[in-house]
PDB file of N, CA and C in Angstrom:
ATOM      1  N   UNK A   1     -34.494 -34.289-221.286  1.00  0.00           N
ATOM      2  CA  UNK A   1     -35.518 -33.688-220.471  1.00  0.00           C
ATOM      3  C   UNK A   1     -36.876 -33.969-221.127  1.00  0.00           C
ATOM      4  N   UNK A   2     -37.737 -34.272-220.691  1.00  0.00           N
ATOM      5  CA  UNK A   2     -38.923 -35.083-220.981  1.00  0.00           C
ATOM      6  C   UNK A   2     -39.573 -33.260-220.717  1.00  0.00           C
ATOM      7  N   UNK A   3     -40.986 -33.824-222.085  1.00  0.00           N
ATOM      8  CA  UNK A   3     -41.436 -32.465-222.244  1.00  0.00           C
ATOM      9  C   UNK A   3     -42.426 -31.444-221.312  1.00  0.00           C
ATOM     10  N   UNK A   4     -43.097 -32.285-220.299  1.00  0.00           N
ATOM     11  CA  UNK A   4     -43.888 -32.215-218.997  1.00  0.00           C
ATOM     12  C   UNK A   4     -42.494 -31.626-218.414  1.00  0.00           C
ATOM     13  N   UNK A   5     -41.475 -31.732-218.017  1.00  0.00           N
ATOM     14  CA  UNK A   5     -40.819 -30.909-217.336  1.00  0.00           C
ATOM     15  C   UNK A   5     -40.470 -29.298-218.134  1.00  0.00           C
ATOM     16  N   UNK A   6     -39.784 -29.401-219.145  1.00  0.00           N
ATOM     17  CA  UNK A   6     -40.020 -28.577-219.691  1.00  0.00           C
ATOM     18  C   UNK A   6     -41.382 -27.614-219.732  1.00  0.00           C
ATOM     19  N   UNK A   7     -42.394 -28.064-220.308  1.00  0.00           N
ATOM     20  CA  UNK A   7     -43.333 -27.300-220.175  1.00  0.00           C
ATOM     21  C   UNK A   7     -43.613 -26.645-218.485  1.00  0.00           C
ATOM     22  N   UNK A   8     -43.174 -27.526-217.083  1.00  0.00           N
ATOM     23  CA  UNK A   8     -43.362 -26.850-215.947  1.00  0.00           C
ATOM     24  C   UNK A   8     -42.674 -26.040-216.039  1.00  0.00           C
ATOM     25  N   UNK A   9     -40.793 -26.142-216.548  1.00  0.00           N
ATOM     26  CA  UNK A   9     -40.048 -24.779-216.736  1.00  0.00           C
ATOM     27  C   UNK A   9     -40.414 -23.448-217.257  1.00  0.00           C
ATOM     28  N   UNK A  10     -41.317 -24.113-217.800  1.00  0.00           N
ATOM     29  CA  UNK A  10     -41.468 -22.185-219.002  1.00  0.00           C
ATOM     30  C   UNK A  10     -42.628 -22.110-218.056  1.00  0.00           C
ATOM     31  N   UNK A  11     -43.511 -22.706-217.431  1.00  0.00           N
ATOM     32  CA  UNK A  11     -44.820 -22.284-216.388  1.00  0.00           C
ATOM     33  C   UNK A  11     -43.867 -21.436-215.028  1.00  0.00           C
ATOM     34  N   UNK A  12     -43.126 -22.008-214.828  1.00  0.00           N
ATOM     35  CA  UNK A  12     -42.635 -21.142-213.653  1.00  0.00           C
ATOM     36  C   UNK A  12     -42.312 -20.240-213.715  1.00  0.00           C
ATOM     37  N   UNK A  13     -41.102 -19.941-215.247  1.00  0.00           N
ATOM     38  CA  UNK A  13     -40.596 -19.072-215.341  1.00  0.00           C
ATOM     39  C   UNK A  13     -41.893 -17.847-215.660  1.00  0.00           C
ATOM     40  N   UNK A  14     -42.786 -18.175-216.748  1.00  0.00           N
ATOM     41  CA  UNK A  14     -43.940 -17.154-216.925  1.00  0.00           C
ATOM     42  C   UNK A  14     -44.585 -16.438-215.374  1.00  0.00           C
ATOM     43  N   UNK A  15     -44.445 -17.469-214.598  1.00  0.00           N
ATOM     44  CA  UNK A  15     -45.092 -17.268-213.181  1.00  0.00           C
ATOM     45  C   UNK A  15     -44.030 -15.995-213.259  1.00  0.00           C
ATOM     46  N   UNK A  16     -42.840 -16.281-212.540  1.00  0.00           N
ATOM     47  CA  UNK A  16     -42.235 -15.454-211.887  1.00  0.00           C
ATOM     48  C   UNK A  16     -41.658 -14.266-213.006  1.00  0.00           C
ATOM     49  N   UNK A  17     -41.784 -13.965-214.107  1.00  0.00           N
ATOM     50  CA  UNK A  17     -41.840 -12.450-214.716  1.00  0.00           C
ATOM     51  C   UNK A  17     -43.786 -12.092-214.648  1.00  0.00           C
ATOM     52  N   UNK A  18     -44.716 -12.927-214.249  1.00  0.00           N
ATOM     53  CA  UNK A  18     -46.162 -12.365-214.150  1.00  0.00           C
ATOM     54  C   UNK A  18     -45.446 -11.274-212.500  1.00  0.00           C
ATOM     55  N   UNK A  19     -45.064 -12.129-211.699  1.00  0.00           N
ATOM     56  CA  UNK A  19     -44.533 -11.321-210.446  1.00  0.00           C
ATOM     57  C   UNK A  19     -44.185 -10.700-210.128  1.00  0.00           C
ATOM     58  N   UNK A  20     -42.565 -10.308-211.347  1.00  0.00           N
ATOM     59  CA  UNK A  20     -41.885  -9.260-211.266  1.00  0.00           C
ATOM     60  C   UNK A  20     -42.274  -7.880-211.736  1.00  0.00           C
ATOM     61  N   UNK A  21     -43.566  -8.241-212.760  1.00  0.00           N
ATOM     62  CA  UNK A  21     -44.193  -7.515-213.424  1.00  0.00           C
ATOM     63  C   UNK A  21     -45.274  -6.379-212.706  1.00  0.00           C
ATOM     64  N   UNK A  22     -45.743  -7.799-211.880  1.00  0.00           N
ATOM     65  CA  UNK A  22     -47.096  -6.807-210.965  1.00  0.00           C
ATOM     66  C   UNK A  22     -46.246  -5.816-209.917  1.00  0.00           C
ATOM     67  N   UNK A  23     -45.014  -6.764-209.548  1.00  0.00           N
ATOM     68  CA  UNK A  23     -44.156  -5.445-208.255  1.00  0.00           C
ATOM     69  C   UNK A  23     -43.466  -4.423-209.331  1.00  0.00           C
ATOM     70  N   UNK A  24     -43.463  -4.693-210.550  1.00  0.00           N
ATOM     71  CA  UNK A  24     -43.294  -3.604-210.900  1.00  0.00           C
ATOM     72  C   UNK A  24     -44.255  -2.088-210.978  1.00  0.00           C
ATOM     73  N   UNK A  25     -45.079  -2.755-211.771  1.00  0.00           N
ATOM     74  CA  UNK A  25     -46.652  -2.012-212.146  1.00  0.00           C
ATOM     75  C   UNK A  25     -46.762  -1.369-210.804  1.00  0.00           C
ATOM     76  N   UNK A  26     -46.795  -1.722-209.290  1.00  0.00           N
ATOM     77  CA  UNK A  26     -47.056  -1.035-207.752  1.00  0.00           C
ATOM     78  C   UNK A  26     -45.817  -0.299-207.991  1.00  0.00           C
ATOM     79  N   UNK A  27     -44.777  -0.677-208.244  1.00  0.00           N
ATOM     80  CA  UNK A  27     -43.700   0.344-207.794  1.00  0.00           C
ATOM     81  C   UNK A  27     -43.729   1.771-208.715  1.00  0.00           C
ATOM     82  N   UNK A  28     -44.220   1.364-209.685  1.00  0.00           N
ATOM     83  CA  UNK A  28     -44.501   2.633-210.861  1.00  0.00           C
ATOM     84  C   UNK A  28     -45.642   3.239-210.657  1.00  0.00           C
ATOM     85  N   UNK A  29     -46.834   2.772-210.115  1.00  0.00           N
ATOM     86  CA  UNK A  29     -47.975   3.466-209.464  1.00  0.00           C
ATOM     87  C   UNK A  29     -47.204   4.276-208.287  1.00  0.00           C
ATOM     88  N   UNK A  30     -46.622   3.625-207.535  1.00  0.00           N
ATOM     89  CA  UNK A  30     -46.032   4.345-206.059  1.00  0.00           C
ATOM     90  C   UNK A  30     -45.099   5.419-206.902  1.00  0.00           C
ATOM     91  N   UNK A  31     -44.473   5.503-207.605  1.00  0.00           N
ATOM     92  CA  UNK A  31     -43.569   6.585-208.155  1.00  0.00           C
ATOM     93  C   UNK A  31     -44.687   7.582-208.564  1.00  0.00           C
ATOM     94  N   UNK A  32     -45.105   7.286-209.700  1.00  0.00           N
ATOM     95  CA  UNK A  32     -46.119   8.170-210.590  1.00  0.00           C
ATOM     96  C   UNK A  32     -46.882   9.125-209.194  1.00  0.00           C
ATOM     97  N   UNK A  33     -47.516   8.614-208.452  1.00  0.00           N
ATOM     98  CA  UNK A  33     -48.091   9.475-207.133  1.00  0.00           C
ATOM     99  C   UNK A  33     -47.337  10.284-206.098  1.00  0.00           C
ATOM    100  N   UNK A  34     -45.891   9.440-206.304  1.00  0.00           N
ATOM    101  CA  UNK A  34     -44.937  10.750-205.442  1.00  0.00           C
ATOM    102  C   UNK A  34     -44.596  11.592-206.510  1.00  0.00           C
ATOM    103  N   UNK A  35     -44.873  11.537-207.087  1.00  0.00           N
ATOM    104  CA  UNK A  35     -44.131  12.187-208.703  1.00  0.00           C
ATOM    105  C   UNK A  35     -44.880  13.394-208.369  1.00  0.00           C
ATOM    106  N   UNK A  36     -46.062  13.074-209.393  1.00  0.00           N
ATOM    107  CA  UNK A  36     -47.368  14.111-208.441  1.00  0.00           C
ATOM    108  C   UNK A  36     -47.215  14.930-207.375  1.00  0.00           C
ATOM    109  N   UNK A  37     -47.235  14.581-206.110  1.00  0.00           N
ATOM    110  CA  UNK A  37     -47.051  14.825-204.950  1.00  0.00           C
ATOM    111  C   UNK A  37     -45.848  16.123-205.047  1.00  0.00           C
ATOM    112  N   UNK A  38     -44.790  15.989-205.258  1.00  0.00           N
ATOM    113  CA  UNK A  38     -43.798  16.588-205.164  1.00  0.00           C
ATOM    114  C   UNK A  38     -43.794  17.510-206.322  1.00  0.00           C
ATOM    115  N   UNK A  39     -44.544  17.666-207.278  1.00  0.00           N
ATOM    116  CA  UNK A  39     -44.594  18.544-208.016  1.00  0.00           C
ATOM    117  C   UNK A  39     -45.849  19.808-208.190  1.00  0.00           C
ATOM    118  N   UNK A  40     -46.619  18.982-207.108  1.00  0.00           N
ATOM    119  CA  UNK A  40     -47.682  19.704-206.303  1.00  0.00           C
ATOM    120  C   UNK A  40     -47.182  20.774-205.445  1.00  0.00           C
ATOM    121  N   UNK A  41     -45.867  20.479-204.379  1.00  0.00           N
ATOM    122  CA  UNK A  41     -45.759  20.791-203.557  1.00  0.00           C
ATOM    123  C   UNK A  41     -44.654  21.996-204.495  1.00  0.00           C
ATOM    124  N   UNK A  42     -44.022  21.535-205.329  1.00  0.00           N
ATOM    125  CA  UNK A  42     -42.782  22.491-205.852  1.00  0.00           C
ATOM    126  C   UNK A  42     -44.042  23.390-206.936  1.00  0.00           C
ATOM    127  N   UNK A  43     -44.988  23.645-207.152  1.00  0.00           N
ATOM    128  CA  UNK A  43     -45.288  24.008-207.761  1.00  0.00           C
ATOM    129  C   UNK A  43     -46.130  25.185-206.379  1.00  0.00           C
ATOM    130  N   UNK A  44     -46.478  24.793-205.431  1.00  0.00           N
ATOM    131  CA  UNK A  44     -47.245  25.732-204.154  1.00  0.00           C
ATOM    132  C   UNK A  44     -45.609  26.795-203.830  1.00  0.00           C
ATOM    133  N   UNK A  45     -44.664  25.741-204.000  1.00  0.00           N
ATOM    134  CA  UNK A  45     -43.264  26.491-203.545  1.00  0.00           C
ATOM    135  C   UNK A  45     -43.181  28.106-204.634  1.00  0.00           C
ATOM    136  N   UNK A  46     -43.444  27.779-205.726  1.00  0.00           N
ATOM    137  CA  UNK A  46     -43.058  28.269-206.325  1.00  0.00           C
ATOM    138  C   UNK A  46     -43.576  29.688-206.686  1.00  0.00           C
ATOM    139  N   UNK A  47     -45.475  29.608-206.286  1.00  0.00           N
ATOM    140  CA  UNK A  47     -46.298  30.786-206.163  1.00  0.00           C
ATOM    141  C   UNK A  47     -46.019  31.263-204.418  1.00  0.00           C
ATOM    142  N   UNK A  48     -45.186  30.409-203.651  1.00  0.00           N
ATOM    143  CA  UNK A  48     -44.827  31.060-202.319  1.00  0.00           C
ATOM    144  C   UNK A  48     -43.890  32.112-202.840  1.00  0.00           C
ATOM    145  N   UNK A  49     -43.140  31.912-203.389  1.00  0.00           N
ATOM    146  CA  UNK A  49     -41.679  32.117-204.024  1.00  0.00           C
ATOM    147  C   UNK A  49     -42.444  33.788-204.672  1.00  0.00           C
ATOM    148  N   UNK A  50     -42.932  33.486-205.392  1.00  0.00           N
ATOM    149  CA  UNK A  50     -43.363  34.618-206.260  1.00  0.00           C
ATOM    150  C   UNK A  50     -44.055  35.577-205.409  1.00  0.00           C
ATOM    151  N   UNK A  51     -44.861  34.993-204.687  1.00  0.00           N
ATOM    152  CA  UNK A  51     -45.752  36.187-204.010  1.00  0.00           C
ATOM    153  C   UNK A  51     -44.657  36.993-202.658  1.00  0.00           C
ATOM    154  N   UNK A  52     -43.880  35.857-202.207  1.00  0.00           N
ATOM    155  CA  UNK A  52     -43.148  36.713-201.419  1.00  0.00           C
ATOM    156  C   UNK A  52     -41.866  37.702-202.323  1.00  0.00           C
ATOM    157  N   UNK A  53     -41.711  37.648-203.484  1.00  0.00           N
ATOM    158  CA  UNK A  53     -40.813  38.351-204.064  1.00  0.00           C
ATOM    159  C   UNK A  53     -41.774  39.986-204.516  1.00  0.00           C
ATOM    160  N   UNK A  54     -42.960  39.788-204.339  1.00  0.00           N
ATOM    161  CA  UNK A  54     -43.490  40.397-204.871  1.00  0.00           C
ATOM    162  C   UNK A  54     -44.130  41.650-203.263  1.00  0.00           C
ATOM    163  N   UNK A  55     -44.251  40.821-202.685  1.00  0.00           N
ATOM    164  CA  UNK A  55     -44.135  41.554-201.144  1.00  0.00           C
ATOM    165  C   UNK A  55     -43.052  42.328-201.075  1.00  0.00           C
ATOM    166  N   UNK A  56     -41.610  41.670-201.366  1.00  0.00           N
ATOM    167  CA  UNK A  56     -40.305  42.137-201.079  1.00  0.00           C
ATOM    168  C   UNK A  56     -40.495  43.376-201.718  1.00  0.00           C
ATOM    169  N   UNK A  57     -40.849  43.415-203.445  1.00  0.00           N
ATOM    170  CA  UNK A  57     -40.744  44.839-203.774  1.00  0.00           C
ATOM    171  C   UNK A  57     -41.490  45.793-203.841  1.00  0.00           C
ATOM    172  N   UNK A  58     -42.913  45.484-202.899  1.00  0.00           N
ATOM    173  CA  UNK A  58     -43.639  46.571-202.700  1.00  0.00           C
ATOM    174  C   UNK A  58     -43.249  46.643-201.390  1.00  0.00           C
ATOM    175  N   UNK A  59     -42.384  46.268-200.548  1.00  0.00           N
ATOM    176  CA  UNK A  59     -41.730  46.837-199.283  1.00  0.00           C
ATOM    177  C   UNK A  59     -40.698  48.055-199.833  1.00  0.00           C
ATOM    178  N   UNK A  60     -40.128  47.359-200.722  1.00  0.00           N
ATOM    179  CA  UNK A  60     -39.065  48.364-200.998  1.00  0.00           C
ATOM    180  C   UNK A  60     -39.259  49.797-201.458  1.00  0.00           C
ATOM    181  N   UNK A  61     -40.228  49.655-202.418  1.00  0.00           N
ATOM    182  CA  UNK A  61     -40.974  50.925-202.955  1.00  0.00           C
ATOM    183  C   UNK A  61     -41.622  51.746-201.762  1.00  0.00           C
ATOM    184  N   UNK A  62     -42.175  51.008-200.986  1.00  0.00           N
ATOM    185  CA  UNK A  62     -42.710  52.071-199.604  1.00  0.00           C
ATOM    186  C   UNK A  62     -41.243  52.440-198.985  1.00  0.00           C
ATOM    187  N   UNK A  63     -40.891  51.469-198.644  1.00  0.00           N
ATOM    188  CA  UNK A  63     -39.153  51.703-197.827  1.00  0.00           C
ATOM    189  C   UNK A  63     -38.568  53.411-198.583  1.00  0.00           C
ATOM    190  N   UNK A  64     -38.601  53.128-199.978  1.00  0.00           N
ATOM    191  CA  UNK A  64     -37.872  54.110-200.651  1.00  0.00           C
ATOM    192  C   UNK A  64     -38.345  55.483-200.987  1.00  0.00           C
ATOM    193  N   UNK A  65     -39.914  55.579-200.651  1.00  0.00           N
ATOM    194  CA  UNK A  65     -40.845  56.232-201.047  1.00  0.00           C
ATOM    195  C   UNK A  65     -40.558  57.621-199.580  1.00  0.00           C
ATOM    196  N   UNK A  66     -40.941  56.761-198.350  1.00  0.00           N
ATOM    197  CA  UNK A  66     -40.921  57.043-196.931  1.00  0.00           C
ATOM    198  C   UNK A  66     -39.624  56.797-196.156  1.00  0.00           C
ATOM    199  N   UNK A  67     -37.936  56.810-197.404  1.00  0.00           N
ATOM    200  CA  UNK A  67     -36.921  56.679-196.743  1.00  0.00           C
ATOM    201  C   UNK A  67     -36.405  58.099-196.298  1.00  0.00           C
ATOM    202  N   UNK A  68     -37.050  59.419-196.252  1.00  0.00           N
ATOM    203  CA  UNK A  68     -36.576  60.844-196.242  1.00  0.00           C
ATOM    204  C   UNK A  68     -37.584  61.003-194.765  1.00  0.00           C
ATOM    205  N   UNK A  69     -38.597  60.178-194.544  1.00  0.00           N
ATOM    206  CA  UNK A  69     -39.725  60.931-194.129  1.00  0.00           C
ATOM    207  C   UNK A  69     -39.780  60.948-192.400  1.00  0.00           C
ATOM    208  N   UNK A  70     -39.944  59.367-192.064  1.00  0.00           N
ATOM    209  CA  UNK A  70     -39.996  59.212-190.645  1.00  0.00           C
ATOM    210  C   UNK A  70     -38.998  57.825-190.598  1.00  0.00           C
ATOM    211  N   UNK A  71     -37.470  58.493-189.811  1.00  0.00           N
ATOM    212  CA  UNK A  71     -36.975  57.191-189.231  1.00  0.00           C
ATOM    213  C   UNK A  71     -37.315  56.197-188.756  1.00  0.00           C
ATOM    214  N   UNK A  72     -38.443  56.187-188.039  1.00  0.00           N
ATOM    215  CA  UNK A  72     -39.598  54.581-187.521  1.00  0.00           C
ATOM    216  C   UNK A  72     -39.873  53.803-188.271  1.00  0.00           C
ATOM    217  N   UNK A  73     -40.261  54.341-189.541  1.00  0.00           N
ATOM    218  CA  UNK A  73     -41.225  54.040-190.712  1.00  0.00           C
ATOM    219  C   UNK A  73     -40.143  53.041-191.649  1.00  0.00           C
ATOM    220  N   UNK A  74     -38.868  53.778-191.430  1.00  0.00           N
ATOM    221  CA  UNK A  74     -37.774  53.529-192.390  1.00  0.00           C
ATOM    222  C   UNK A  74     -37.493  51.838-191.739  1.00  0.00           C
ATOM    223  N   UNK A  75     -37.168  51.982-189.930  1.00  0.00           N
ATOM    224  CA  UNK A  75     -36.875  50.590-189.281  1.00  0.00           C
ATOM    225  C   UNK A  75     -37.973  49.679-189.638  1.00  0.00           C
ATOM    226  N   UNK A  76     -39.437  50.320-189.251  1.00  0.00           N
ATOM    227  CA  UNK A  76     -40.620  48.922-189.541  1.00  0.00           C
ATOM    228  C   UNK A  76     -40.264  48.231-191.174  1.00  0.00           C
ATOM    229  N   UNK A  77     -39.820  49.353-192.096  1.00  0.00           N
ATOM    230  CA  UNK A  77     -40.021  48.467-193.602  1.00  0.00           C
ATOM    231  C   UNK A  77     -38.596  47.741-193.395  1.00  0.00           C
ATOM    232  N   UNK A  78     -37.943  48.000-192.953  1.00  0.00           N
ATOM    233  CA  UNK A  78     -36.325  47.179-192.980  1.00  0.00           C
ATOM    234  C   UNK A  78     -36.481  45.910-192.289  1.00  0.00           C
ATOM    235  N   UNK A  79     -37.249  45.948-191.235  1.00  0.00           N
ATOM    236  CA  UNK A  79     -37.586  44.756-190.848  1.00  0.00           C
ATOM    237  C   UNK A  79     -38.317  44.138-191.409  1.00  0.00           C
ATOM    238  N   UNK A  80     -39.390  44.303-192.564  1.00  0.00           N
ATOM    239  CA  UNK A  80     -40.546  43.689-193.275  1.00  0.00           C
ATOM    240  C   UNK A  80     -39.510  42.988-194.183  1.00  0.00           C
ATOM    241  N   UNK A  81     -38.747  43.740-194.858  1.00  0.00           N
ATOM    242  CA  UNK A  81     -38.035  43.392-195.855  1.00  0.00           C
ATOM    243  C   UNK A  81     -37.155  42.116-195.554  1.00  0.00           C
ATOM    244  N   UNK A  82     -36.272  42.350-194.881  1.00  0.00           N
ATOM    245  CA  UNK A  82     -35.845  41.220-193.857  1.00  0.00           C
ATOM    246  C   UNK A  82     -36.092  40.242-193.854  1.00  0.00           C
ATOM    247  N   UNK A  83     -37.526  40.358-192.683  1.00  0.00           N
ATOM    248  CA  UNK A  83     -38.742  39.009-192.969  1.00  0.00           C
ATOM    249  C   UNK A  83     -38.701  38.673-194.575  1.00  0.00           C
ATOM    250  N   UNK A  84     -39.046  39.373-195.117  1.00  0.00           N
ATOM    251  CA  UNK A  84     -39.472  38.602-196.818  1.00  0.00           C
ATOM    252  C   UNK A  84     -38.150  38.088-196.919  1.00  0.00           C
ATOM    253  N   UNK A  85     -36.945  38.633-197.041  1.00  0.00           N
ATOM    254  CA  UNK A  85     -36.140  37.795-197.684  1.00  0.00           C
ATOM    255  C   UNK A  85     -35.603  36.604-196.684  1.00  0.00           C
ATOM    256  N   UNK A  86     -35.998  36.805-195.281  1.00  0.00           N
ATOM    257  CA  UNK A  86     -35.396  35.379-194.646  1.00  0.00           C
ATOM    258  C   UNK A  86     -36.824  33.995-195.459  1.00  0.00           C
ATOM    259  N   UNK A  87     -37.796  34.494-195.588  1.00  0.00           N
ATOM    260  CA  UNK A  87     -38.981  33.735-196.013  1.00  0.00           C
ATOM    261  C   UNK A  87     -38.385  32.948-197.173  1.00  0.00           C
ATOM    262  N   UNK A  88     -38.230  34.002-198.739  1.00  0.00           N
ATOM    263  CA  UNK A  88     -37.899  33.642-199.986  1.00  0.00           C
ATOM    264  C   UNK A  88     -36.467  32.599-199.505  1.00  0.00           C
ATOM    265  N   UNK A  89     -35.557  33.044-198.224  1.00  0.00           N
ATOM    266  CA  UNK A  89     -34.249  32.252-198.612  1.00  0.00           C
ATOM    267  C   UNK A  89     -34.911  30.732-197.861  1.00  0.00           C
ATOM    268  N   UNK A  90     -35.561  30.570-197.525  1.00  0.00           N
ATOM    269  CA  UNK A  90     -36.081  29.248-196.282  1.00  0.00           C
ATOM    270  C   UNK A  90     -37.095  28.838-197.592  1.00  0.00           C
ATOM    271  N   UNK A  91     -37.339  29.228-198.329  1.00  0.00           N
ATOM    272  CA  UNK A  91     -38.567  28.565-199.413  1.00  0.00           C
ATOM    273  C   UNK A  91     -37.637  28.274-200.656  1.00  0.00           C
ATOM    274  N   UNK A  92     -35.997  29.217-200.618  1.00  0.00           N
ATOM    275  CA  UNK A  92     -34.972  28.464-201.756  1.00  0.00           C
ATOM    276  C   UNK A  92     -34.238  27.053-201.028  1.00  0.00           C
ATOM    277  N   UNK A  93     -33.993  27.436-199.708  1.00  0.00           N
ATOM    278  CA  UNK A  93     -33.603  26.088-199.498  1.00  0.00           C
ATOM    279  C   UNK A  93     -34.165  24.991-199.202  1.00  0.00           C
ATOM    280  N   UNK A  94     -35.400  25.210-198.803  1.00  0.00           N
ATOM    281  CA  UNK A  94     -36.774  23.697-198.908  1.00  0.00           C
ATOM    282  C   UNK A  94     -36.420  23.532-200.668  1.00  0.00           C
ATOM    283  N   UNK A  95     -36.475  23.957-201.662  1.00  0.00           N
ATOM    284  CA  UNK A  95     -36.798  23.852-202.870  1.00  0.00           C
ATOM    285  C   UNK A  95     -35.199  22.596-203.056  1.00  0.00           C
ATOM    286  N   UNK A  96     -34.214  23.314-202.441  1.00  0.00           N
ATOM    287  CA  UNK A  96     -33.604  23.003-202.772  1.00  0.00           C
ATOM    288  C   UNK A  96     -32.600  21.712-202.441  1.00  0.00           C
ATOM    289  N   UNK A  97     -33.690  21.576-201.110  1.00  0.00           N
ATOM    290  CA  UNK A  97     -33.249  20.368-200.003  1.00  0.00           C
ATOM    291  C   UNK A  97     -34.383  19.484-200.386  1.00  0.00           C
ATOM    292  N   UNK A  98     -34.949  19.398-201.420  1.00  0.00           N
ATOM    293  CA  UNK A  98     -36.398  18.326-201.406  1.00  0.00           C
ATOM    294  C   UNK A  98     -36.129  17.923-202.653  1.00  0.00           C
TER     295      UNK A  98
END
């Protein structure tokens, strides 16, 4: 093999890892930003998570406070409560489906 060929061999080959390199470098930019992204979003999940747990037990404390007092009072917090925990279980299974 005469050395002009050779030398085109190692030019091509340099070519094509310069190539594999740059689709790499985009594919690791494109990761690194969903990366981000999704830890943005699990991180909003997560003060959802908290604040509705935190709803839940100042429902309960009224619930328990006003459970002697007025039967109405007793249904509106049972239903609040409810709501919060169908919320917290729909914000465990996004967490947990993503």
């Amino acid at each position: 093999m005469k050395l002009n060929e050779k030398i085109d061999q190692v030019d091509l080959k340099a070519r094509q890892v310069a190539l594999k390199m740059d689709h790499l470098q985009d594919k690791y930019a494109k990761l690194m930003g969903e990366n981000r992204s999704l830890r943005q979003k699990l991180e909003s999940a997560i003060h959802m998570i908290a604040d509705l747990e935190e709803k839940l037990e100042l429902s309960q404390n009224t619930l328990h406070k006003k459970q002697n007092n007025d039967p109405q009072d007793v249904k509106e917090m049972r239903k609040k409560i409810d709501d919060s925990i169908k919320d917290i279980d729909s914000c465990i299974d996004w967490l947990e489906n993503a």
